[in-house]
N, C-alpha and C. Protein backbone atom coordinates (compact mmCIF):
# COMPACT_ATOMS: atom_id res chain seq x y z
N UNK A 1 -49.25 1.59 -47.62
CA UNK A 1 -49.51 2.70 -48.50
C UNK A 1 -48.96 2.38 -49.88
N UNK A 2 -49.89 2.33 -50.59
CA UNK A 2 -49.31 2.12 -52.21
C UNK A 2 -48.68 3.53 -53.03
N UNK A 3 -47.73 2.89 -53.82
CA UNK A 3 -46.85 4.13 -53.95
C UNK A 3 -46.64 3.64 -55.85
N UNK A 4 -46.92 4.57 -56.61
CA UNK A 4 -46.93 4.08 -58.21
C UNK A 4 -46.06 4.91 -58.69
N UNK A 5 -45.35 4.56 -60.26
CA UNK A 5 -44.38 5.37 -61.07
C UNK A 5 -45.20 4.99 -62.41
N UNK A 6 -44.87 5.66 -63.08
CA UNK A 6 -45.25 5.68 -64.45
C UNK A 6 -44.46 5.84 -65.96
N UNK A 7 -44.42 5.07 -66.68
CA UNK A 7 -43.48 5.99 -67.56
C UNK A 7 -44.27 5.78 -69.17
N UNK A 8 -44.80 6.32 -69.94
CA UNK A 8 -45.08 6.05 -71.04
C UNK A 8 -44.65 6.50 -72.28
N UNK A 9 -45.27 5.85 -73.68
CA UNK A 9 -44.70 6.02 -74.58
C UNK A 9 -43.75 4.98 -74.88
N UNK A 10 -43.19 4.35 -74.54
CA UNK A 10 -42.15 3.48 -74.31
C UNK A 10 -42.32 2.12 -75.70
N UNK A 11 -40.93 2.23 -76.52
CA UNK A 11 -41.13 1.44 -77.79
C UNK A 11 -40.97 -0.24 -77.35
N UNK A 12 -41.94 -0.76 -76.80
CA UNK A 12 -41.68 -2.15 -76.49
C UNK A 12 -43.05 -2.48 -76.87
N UNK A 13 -43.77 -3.69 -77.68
CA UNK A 13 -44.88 -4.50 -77.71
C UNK A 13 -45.12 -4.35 -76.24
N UNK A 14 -46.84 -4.39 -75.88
CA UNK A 14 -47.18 -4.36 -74.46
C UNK A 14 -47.25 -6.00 -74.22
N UNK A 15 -47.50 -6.88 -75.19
CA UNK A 15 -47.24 -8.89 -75.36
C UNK A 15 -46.48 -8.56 -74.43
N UNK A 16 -45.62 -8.47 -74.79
CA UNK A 16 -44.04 -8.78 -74.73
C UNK A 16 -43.36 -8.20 -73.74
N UNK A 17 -43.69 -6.95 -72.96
CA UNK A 17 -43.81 -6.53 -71.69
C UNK A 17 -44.48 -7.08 -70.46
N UNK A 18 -45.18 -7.64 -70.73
CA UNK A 18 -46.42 -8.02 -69.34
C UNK A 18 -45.86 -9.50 -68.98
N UNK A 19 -45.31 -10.38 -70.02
CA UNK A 19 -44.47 -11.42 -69.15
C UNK A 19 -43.41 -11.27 -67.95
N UNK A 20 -42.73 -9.85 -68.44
CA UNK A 20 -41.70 -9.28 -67.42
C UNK A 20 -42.33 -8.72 -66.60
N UNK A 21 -43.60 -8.20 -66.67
CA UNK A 21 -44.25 -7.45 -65.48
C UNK A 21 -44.66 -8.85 -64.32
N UNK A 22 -44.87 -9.94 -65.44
CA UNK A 22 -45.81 -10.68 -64.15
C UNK A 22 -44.66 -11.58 -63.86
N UNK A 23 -43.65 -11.88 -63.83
CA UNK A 23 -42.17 -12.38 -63.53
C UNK A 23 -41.64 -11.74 -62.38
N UNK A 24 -41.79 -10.68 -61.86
CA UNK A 24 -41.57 -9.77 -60.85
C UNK A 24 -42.45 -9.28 -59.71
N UNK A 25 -43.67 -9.75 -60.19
CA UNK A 25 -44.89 -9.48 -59.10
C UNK A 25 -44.67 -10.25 -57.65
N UNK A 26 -45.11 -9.94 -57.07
CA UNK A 26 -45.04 -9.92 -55.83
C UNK A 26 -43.71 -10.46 -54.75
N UNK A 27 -42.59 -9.82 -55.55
CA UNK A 27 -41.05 -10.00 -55.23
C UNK A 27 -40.51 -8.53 -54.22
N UNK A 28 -40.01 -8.89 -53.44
CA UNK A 28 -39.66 -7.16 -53.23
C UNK A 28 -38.93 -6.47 -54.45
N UNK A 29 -38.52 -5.63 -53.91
CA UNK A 29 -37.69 -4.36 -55.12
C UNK A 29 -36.44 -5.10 -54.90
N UNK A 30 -35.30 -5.36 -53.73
CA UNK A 30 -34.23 -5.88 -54.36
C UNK A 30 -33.76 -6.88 -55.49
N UNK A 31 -34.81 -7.99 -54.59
CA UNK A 31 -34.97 -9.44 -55.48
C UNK A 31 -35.61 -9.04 -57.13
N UNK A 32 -36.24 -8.29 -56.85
CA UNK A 32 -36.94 -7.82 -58.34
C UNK A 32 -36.10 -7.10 -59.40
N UNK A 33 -35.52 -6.40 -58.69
CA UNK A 33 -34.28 -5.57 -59.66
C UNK A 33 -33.06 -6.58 -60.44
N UNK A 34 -32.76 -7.87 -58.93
CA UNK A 34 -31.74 -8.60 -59.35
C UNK A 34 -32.23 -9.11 -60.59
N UNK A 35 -33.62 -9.86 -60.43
CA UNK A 35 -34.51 -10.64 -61.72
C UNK A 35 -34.61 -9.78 -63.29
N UNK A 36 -34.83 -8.56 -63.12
CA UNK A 36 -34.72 -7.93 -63.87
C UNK A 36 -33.12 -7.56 -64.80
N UNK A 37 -32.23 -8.16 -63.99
CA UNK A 37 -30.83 -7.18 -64.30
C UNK A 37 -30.55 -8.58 -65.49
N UNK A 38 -30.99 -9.92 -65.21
CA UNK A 38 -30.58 -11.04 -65.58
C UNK A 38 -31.79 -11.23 -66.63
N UNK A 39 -32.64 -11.09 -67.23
CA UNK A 39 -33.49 -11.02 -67.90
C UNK A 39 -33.38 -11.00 -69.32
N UNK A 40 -33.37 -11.43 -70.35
CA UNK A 40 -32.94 -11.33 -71.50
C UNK A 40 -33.99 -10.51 -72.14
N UNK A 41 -34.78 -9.87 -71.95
CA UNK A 41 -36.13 -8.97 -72.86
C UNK A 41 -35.48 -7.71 -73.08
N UNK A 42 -36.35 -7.29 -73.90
CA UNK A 42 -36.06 -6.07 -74.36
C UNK A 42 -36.90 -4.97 -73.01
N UNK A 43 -37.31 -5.33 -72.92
CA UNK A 43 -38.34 -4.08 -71.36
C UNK A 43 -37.96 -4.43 -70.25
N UNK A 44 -37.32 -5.72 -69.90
CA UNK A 44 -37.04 -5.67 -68.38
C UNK A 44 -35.77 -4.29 -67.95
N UNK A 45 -34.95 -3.59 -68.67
CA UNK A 45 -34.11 -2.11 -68.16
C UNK A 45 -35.38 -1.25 -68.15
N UNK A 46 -36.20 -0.93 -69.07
CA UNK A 46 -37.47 -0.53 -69.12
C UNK A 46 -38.65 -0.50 -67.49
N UNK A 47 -38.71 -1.38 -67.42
CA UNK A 47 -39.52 -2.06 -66.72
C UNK A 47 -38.46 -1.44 -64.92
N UNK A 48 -37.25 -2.12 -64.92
CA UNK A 48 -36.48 -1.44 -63.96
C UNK A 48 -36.27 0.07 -63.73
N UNK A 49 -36.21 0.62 -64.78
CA UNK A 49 -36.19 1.93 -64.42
C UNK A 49 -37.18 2.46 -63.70
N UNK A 50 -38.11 2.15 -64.13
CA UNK A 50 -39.80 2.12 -63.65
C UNK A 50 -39.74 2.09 -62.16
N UNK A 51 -39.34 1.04 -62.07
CA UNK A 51 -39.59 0.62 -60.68
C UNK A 51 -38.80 1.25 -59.33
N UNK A 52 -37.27 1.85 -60.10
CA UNK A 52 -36.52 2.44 -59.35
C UNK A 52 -37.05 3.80 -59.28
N UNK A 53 -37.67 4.37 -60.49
CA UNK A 53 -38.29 5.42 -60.13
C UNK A 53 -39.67 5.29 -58.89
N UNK A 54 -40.07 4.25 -58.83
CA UNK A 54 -41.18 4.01 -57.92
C UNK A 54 -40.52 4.14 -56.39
N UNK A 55 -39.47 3.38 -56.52
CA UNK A 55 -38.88 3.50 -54.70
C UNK A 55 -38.28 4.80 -54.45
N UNK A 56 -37.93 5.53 -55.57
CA UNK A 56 -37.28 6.88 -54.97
C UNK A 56 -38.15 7.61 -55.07
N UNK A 57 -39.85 7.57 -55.48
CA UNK A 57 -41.40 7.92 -54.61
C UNK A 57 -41.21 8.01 -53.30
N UNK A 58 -41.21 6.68 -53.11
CA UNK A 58 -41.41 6.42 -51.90
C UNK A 58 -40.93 6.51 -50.66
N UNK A 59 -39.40 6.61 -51.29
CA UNK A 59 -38.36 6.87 -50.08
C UNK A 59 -38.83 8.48 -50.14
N UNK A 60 -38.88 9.60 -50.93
CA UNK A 60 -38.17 10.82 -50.69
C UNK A 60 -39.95 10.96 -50.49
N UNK A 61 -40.96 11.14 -51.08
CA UNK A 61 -42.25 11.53 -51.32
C UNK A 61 -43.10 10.77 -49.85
N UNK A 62 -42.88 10.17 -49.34
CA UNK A 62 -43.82 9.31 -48.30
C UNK A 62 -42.73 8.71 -47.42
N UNK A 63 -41.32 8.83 -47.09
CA UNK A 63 -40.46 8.46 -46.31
C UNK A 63 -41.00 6.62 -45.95
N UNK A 64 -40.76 6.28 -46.98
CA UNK A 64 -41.07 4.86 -46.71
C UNK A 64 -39.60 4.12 -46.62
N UNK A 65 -39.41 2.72 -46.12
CA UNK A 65 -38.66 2.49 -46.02
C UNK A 65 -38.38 1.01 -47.21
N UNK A 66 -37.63 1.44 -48.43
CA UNK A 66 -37.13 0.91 -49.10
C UNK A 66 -37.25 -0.33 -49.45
N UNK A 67 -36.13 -1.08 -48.20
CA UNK A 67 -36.22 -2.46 -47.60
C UNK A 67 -37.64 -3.06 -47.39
N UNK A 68 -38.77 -2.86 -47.03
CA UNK A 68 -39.97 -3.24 -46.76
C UNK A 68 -40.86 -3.22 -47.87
N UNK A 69 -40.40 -2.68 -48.80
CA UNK A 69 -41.45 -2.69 -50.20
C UNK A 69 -41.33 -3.89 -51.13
N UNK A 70 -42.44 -4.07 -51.64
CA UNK A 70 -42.73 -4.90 -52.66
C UNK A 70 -43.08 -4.34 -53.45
N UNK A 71 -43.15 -5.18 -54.96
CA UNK A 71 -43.91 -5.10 -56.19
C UNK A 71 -45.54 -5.41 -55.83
N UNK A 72 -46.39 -4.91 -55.80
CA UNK A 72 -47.60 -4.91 -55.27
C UNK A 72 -48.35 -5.37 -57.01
N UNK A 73 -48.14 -4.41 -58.10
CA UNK A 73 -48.69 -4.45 -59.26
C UNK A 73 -48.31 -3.71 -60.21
N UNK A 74 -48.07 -4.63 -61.39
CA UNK A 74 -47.10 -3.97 -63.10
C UNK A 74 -48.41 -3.86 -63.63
N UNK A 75 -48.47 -2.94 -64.22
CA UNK A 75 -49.78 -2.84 -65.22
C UNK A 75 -48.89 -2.11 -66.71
N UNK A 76 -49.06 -3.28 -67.54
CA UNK A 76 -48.88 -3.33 -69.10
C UNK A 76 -49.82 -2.64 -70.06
N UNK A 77 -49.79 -0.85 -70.13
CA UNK A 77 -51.27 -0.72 -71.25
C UNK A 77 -50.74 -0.55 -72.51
N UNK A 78 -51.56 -0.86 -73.33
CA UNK A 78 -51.04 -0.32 -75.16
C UNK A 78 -51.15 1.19 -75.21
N UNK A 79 -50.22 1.61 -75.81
CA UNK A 79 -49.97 3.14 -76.02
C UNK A 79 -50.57 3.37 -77.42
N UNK A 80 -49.92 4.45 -78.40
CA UNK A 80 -50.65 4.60 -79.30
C UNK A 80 -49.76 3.50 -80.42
N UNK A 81 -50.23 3.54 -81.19
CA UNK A 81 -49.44 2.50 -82.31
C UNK A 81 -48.83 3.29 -83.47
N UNK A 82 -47.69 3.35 -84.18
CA UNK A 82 -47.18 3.51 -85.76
C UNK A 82 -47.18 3.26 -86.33
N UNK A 83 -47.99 3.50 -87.56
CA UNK A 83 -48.37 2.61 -88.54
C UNK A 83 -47.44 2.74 -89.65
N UNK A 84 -46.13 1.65 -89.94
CA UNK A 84 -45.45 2.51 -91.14
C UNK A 84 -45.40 1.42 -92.44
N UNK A 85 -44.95 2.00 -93.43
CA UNK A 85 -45.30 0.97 -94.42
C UNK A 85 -43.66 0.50 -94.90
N UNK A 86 -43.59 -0.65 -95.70
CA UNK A 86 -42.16 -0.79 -96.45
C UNK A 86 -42.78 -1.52 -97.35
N UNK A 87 -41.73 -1.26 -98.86
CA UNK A 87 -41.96 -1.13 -100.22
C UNK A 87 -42.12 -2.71 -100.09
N UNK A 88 -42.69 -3.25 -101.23
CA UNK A 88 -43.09 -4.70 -101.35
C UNK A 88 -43.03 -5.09 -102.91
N UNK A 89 -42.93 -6.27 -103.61
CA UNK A 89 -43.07 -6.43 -105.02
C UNK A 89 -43.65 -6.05 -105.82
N UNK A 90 -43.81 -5.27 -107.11
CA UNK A 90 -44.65 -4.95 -107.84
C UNK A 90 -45.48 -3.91 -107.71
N UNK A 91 -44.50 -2.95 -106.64
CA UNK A 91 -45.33 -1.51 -106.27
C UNK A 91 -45.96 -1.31 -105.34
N UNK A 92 -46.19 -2.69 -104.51
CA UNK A 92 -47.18 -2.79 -103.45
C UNK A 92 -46.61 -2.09 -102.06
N UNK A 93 -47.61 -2.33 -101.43
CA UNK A 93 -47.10 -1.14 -99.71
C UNK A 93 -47.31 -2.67 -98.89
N UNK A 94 -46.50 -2.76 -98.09
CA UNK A 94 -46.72 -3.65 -96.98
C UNK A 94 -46.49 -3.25 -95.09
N UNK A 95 -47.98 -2.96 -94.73
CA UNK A 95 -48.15 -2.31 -93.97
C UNK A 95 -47.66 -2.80 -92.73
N UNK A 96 -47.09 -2.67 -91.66
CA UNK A 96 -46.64 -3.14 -90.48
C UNK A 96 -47.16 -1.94 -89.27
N UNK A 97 -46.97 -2.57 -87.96
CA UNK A 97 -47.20 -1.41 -86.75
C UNK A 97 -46.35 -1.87 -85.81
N UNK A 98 -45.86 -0.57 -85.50
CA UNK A 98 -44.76 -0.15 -84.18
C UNK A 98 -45.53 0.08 -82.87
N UNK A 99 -45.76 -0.97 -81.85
CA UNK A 99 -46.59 -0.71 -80.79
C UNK A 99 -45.82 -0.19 -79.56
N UNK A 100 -46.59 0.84 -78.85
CA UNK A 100 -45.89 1.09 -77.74
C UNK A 100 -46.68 0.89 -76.00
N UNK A 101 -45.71 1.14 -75.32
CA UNK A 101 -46.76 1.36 -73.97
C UNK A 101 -46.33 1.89 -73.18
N UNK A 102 -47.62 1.76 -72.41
CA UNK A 102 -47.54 2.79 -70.75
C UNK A 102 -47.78 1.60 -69.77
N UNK A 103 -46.21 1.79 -68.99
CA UNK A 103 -45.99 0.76 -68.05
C UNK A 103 -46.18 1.67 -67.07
N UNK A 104 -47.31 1.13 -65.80
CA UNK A 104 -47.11 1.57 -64.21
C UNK A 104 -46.46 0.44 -63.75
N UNK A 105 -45.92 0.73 -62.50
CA UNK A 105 -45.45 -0.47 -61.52
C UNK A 105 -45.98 0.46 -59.54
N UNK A 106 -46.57 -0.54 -59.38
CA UNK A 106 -46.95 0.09 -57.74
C UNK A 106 -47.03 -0.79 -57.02
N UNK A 107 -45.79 0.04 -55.66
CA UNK A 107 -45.34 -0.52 -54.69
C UNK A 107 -45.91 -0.55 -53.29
N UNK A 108 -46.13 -1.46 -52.90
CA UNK A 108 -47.01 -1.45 -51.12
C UNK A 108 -45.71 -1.67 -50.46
N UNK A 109 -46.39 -1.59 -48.86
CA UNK A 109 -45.36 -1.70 -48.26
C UNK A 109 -45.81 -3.38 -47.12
N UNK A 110 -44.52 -3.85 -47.03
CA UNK A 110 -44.41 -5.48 -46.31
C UNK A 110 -45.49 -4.65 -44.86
N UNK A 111 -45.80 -5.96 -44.35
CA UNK A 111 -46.48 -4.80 -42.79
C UNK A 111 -45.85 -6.35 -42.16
N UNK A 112 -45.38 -6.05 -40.71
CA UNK A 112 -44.51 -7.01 -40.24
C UNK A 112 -45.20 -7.76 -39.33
């Protein structure tokens, strides 16, 4: 039974997220959390929270058992973007964007 969390809005490039999503795929949740705790990115606490919110789905919402779950699938989407500007030489605007996203992570369960 697949079991998903969601969290969006989230100020991280979705680039730059989806390496940590696919670094963790098909690991269980312990091993995945450890990978995550050691991670130098800016989204892998991101990305973990996610996921811990996914097993306490599953444990309390579908009485699944914890231990037996995997990372089944991270899905990295682009959220909306910020477009802000900073001052530049000679009066000019120099436009930049603040990207965000909506990370799912969904968990199956091992079958023995």
């Amino acid at each position: 039974m697949e079991v998903f969390a969601k969290s969006k809005y989230l100020r991280v490039a979705p680039l730059k997220a989806r390496s940590v999503g696919r670094s963790i795929k098909g690991l269980g949740v312990e091993s995945a959390l450890a990978t995550l705790e050691f991670l130098p990115h800016r989204s892998a606490p991101m990305i973990a929270r996610v996921l811990k919110s996914a097993v306490s789905n599953a444990e309390n919402n579908y009485g699944l058992d914890p231990l037996r779950l995997y990372v089944s699938r991270v899905h990295v989407d682009e959220g909306p973007r910020l477009k802000r500007m900073r001052a530049k030489a000679r009066g000019r605007a120099g436009f930049y964007v603040r990207r965000m996203s909506h990370i799912t992570v969904v968990l199956d369960e091992r079958v023995a």
